[in-house]
Protein backbone atom coordinates (compact mmCIF):
# COMPACT_ATOMS: atom_id res chain seq x y z
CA UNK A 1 -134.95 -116.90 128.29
CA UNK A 2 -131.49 -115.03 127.17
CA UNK A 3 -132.77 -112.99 124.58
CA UNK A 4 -129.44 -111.32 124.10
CA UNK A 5 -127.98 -114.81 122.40
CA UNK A 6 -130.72 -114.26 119.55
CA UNK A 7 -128.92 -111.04 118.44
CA UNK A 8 -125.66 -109.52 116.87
CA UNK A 9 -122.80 -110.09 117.27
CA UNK A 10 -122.04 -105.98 117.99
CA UNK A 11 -118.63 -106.23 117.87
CA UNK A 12 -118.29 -104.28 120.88
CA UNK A 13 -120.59 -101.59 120.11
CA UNK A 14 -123.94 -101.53 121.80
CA UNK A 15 -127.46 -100.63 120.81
CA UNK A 16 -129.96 -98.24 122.85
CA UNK A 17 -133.32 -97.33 121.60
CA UNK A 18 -132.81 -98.29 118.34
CA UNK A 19 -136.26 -98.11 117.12
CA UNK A 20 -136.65 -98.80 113.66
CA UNK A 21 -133.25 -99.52 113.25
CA UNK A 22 -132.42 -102.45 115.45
CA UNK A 23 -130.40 -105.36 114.86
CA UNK A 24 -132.59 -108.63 112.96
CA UNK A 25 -132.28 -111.66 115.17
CA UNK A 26 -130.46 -114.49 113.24
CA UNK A 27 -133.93 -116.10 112.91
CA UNK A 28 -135.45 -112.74 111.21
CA UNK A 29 -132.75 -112.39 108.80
CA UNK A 30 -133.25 -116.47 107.70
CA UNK A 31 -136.52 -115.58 107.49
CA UNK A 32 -135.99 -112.74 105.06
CA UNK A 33 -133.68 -114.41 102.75
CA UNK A 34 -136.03 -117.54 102.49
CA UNK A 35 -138.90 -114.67 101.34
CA UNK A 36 -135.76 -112.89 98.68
CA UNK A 37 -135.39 -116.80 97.30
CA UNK A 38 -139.44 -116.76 96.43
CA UNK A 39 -139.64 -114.09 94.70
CA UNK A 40 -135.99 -114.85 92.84
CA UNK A 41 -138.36 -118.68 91.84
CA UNK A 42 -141.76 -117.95 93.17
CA UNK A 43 -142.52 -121.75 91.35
CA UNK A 44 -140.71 -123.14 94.42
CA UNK A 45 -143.63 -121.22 96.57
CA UNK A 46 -146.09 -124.25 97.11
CA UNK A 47 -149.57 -122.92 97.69
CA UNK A 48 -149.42 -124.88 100.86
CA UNK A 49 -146.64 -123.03 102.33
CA UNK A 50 -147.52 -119.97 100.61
CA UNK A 51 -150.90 -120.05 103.17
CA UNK A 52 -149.43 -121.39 105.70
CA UNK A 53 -147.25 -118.28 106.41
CA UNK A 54 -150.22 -116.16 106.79
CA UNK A 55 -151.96 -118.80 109.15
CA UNK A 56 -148.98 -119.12 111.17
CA UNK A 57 -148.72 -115.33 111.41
CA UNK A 58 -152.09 -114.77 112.50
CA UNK A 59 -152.07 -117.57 115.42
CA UNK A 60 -148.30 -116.29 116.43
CA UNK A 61 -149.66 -112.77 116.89
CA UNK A 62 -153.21 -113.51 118.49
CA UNK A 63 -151.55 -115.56 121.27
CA UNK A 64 -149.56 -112.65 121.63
CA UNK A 65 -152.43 -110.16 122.45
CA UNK A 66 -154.61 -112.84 123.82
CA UNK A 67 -156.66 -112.31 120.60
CA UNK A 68 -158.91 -115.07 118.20
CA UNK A 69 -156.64 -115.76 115.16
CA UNK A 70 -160.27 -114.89 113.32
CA UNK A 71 -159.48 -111.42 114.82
CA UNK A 72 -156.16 -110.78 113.51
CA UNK A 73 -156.44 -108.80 110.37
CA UNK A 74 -153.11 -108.69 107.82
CA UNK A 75 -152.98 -105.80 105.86
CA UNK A 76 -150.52 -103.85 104.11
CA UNK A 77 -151.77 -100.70 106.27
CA UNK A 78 -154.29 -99.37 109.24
CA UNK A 79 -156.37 -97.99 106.52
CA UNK A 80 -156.48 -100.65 103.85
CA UNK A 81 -157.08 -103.04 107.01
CA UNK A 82 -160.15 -100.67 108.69
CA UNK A 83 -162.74 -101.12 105.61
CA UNK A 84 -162.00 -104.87 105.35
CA UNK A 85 -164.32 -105.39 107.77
CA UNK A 86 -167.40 -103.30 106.42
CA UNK A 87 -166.13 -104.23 102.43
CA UNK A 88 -165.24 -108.35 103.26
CA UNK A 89 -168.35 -110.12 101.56
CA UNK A 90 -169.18 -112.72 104.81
């Protein structure tokens, strides 16, 4: 897979350990202007799509870890996230 065709263009300059501040793949950028449109007419946000994102998230990321989606917790941080489990009536 050419990865490098997913970023920039750099116009010549060239990014090394970045961190934080990297360069969005096209796709991530798309991705954040679709969620800027929601908010601008969050009517257009069908509840279909708007748990879908979530699901899609949570499948995406457990393949990646070679985790159970049922494992993947999304939270806004590591400590909101660690009492869901204890605090999540069952």
């Amino acid at each position: 897979m050419d990865c490098a065709r997913n970023f920039g263009p750099f116009e010549g300059k060239t990014w090394i350990n970045c961190s934080h501040q990297g360069a969005l793949p096209p796709v991530a950028v798309e991705a954040v202007e679709e969620a800027i449109r929601w908010k601008q007419a969050p009517f257009n946000l069908t509840s279909d799509r708007f748990t879908e994102v979530p699901a899609v998230l949570r499948q995406t990321l457990a393949r990646l870890i070679g985790a159970d989606q049922k494992d993947i917790v999304l939270a806004n941080s590591a400590s909101y996230g660690l009492h869901l489990p204890n605090d999540t009536p069952r």
